[in-house]
Protein backbone atom coordinates (compact mmCIF):
# COMPACT_ATOMS: atom_id res chain seq x y z
CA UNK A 1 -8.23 18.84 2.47
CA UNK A 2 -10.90 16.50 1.52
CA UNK A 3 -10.70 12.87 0.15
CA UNK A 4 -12.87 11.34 -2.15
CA UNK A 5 -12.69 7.72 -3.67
CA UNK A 6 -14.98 6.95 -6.38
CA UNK A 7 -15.04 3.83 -8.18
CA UNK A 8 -16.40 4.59 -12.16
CA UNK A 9 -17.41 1.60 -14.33
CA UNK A 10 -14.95 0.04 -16.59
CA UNK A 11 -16.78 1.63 -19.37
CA UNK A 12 -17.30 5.38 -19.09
CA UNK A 13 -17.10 8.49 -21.00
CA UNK A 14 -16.12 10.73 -18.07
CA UNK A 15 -13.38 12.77 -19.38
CA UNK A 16 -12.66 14.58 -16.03
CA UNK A 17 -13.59 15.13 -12.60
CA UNK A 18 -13.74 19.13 -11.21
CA UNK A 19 -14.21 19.38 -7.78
CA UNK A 20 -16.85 22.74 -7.20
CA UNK A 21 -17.04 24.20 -3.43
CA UNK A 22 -19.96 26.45 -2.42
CA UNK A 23 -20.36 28.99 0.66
CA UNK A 24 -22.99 30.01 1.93
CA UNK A 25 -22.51 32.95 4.38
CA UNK A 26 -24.32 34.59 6.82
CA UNK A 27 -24.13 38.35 8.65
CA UNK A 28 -26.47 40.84 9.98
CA UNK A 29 -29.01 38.41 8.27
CA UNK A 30 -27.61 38.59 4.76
CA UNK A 31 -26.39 35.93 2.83
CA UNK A 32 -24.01 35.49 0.66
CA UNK A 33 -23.09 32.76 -1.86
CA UNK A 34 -20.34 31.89 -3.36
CA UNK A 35 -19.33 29.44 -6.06
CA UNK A 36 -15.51 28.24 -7.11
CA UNK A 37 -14.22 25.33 -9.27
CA UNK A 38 -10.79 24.05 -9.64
CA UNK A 39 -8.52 20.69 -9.32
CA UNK A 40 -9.84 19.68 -12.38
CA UNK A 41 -8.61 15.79 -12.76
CA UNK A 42 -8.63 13.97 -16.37
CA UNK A 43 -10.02 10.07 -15.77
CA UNK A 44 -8.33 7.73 -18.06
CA UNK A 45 -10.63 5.22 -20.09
CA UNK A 46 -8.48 2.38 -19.17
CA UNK A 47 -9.58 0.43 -15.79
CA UNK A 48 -6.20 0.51 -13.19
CA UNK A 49 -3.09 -1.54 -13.84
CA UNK A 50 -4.44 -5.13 -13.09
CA UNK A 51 -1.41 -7.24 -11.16
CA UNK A 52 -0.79 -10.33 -9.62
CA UNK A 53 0.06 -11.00 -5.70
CA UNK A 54 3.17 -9.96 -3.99
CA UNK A 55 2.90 -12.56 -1.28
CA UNK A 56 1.68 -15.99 -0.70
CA UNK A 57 -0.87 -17.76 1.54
CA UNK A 58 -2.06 -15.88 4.30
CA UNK A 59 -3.95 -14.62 5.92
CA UNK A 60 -2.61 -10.81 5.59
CA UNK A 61 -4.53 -7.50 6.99
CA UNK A 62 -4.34 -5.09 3.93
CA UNK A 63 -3.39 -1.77 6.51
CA UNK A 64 -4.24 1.42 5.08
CA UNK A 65 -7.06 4.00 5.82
CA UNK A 66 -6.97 7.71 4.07
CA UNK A 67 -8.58 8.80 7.71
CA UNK A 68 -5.18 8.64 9.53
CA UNK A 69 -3.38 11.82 9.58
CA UNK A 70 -0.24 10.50 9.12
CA UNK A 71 -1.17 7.61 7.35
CA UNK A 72 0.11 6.63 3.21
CA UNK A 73 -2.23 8.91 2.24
CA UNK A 74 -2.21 12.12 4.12
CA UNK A 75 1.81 12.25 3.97
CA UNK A 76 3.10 14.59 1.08
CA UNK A 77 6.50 14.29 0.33
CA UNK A 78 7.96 17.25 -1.77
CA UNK A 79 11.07 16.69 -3.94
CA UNK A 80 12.52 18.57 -6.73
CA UNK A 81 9.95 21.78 -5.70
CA UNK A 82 6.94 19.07 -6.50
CA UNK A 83 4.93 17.41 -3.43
CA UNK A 84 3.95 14.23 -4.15
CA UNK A 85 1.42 11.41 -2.74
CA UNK A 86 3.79 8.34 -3.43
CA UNK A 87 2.07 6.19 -1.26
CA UNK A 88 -1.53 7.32 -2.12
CA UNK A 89 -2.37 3.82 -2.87
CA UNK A 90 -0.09 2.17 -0.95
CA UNK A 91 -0.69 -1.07 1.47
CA UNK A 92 0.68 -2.38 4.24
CA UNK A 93 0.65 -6.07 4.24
CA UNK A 94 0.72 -7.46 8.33
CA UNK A 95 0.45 -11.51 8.31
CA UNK A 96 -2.32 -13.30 11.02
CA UNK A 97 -2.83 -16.18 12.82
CA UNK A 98 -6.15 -17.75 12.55
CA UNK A 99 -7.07 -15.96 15.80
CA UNK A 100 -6.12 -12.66 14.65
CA UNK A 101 -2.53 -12.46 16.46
CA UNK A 102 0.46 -10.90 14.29
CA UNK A 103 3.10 -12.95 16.36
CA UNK A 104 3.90 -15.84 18.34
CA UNK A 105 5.31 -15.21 21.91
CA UNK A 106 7.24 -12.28 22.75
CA UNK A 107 5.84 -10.09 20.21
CA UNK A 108 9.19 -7.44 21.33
CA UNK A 109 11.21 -9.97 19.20
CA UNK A 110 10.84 -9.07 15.19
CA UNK A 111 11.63 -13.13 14.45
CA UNK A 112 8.21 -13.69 16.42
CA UNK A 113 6.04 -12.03 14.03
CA UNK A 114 4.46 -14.41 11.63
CA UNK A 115 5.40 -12.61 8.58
CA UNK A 116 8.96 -11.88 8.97
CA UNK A 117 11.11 -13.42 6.38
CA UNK A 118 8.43 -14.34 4.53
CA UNK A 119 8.83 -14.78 0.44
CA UNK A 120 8.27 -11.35 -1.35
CA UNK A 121 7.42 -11.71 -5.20
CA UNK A 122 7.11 -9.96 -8.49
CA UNK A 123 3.33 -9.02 -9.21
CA UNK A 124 4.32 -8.54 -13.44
CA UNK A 125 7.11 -9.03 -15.74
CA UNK A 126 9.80 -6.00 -15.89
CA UNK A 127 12.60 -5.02 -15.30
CA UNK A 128 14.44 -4.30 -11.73
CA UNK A 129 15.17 -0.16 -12.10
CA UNK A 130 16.76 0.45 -8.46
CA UNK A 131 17.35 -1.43 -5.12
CA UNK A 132 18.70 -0.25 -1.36
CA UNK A 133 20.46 -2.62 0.29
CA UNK A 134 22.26 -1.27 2.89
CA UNK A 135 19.73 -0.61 5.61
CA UNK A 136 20.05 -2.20 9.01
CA UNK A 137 17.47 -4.02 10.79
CA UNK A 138 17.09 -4.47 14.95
CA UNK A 139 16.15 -7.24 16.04
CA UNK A 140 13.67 -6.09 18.18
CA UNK A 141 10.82 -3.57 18.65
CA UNK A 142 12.16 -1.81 21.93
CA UNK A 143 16.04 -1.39 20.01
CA UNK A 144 14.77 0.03 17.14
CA UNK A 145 15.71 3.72 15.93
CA UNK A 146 12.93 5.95 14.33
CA UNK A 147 14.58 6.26 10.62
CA UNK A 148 14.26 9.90 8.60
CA UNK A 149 12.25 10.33 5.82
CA UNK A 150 14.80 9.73 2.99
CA UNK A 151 15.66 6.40 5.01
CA UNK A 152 11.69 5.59 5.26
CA UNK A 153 11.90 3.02 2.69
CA UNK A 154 14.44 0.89 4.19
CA UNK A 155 15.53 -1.93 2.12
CA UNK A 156 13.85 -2.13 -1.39
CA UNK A 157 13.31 -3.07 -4.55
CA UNK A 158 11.73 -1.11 -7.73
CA UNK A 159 10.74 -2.78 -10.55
CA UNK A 160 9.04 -1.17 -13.65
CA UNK A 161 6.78 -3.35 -14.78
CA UNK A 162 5.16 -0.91 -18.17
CA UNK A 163 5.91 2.78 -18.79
CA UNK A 164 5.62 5.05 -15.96
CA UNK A 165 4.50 2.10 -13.84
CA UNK A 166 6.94 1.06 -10.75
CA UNK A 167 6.22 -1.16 -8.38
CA UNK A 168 7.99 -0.83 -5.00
CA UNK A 169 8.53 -3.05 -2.50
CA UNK A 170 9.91 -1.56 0.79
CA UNK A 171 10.87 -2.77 4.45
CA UNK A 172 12.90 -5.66 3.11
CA UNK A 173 15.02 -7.87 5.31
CA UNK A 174 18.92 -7.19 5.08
CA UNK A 175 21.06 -10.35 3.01
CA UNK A 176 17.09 -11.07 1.07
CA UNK A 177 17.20 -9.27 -2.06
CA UNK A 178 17.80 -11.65 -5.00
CA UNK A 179 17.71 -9.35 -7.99
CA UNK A 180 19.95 -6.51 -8.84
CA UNK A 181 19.18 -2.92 -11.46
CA UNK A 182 19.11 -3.98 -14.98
CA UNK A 183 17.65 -7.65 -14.30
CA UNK A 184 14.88 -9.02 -16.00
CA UNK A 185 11.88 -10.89 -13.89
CA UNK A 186 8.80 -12.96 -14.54
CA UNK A 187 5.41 -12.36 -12.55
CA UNK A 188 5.74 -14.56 -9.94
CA UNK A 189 9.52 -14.59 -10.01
CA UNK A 190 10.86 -14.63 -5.69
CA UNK A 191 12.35 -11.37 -5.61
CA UNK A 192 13.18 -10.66 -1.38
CA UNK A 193 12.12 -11.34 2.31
CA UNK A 194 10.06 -9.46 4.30
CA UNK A 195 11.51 -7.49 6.97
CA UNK A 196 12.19 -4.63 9.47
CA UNK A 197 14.13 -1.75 7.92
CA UNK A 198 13.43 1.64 7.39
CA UNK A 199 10.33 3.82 9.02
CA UNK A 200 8.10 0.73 10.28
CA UNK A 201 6.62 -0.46 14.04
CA UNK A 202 6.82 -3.91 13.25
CA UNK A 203 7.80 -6.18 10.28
CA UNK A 204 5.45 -5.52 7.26
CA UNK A 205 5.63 -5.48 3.99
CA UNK A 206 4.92 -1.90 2.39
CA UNK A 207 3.59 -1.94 -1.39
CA UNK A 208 2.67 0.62 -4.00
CA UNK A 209 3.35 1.33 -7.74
CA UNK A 210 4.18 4.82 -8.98
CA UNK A 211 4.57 6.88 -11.81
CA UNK A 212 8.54 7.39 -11.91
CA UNK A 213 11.45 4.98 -10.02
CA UNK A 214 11.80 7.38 -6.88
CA UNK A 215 10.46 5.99 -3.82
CA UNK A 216 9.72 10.09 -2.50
CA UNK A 217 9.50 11.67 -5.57
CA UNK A 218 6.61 10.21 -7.43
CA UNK A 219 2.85 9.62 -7.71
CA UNK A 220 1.08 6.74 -6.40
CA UNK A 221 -1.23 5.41 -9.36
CA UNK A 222 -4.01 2.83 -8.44
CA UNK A 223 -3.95 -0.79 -9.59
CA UNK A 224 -5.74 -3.94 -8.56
CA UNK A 225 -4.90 -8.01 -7.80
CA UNK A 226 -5.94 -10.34 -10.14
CA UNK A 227 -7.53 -12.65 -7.72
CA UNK A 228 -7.67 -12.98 -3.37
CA UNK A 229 -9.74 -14.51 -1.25
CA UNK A 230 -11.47 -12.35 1.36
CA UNK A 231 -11.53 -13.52 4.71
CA UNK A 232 -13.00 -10.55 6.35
CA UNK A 233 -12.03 -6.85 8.25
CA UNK A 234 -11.27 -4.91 11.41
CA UNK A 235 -13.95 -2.48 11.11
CA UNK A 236 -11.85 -0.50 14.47
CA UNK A 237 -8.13 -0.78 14.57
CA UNK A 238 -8.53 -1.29 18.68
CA UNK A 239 -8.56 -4.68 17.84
CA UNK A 240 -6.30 -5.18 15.34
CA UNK A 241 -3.41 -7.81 16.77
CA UNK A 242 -5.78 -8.87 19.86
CA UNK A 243 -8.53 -10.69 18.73
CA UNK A 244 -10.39 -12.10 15.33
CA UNK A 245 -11.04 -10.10 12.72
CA UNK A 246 -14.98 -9.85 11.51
CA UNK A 247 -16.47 -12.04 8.75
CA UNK A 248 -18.30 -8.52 7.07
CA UNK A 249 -20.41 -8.82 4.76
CA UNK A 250 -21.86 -11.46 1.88
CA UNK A 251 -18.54 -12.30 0.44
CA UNK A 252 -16.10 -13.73 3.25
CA UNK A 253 -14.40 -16.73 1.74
CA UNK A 254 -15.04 -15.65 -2.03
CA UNK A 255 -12.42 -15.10 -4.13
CA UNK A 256 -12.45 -11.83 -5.61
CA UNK A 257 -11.51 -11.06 -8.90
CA UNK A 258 -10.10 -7.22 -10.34
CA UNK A 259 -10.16 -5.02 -7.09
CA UNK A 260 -8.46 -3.50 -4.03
CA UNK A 261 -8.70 -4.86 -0.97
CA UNK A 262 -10.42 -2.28 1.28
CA UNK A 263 -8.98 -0.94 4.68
CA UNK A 264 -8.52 -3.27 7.04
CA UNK A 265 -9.29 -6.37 5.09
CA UNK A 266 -8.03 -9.53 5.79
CA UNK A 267 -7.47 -11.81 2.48
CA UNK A 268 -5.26 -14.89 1.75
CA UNK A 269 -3.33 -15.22 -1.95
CA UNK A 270 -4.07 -18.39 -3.12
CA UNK A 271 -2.51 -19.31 -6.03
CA UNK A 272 -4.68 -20.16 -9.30
């Protein structure tokens, strides 16, 4: 299985992408080649759903790589005789310290980390389509039980924001979610509290939009912030959570305009 991300100009006239594999091979000093072509993949004209933030402040380490085996993007999930990549653009959103630490203290103790509880919001105007509510949380890292993967999600909330668009927002803390199926919201609008439930090793918030309101049974679809600032990266995960992240490149306190964060970045949402 081989990834590719390509980024194509806002204006193109690509109509499709086909992927063509060539072998070349060798015995008893003949060669033979051969040629195949498949996973043909139309490229819509429009540029990915553009969205605001679905946190505050900062700074937060965008987690996600498509080089982990088990990460977002290497996990297929098959439902209804269909596998899926749900999370194929999905983030993980872990808040810092200025120094690069994820909690205060006994990091063991999920009310230590700096992001728990923190204010979760709507990135568009839509409507709520489904919620979980009923997932537990422990209240530390050592009492915690591995959930399965139809519990992965934990506490959520689902919100369609345009047609076949649903943005999810997983890992929620138990008693936080403040809108209910059928309920209008504003971009912007608070909609939960960070938290601890579900498949997780340490309070996060989890965030991807997808094609149909199933958190397992649908198709991650890219989409882009509005505006962040970028702070910087972990170019290695070693040391992620032990020391300072690095100011990369020409564009570390910028504020960025119509993109993704890249893996590993570190960003704040400032408000404009």
């Amino acid at each position: 299985m081989v990834f590719l991300e390509i980024r194509l100009p806002d204006s193109h006239n690509a109509l499709a992408l086909v992927h063509q594999v060539e072998l070349n091979s060798i015995k008893a000093r003949f060669e033979t080649r051969a040629v195949t072509n498949g996973a043909t993949i139309n490229v819509p004209k429009q540029p990915p759903l553009l969205i605001g933030s679905p946190l505050r402040g900062g700074p937060w380490a965008a987690i996600y790589s498509p080089l982990w085996s088990t990460g977002h993007r290497r996990v297929f999930y098959t439902v209804g005789g269909a596998a899926r990549l749900p999370g194929r653009y999905a983030i993980d959103f872990i808040k810092l310290d200025s120094t690069g630490r994820y909690a205060s203290g006994n990091t063991d103790s999920i009310r230590n980390w700096l992001g728990y509880n923190a204010a979760v919001y709507a990135v568009a105007d839509g409507i709520v389509a489904s919620t979980r509510t009923d997932a537990e949380e422990s209240g530390t890292l050592s009492g915690y039980t591995p959930a399965s993967p139809e519990n992965a999600t934990g506490n959520y909330v689902s919100i369609k924001i345009a047609e076949g668009c649903f943005a999810f927002y997983e890992h929620l803390k138990p008693g936080s979610i403040l809108v209910s199926p059928g309920q209008k919201v504003k971009k912007g609008d608070r909609i939960a509290a960070l938290g601890f439930t579900g498949q997780t090793t340490g309070p996060h918030l989890h965030f991807h939009i997808a094609d149909a309101d199933s958190p397992l049974g649908a198709e991650g679809i890219p989409f882009e912030f509005e505006n962040y600032r970028y702070l910087g990266s972990y170019p290695e995960m070693a040391s992620f959570g032990k020391q300072r992240w690095q100011q990369t490149g020409g564009r570390t306190g910028e504020i960025i305009n119509r993109e993704r964060p890249g893996p590993q970045s570190v960003i704040r949402f400032d408000p404009r």
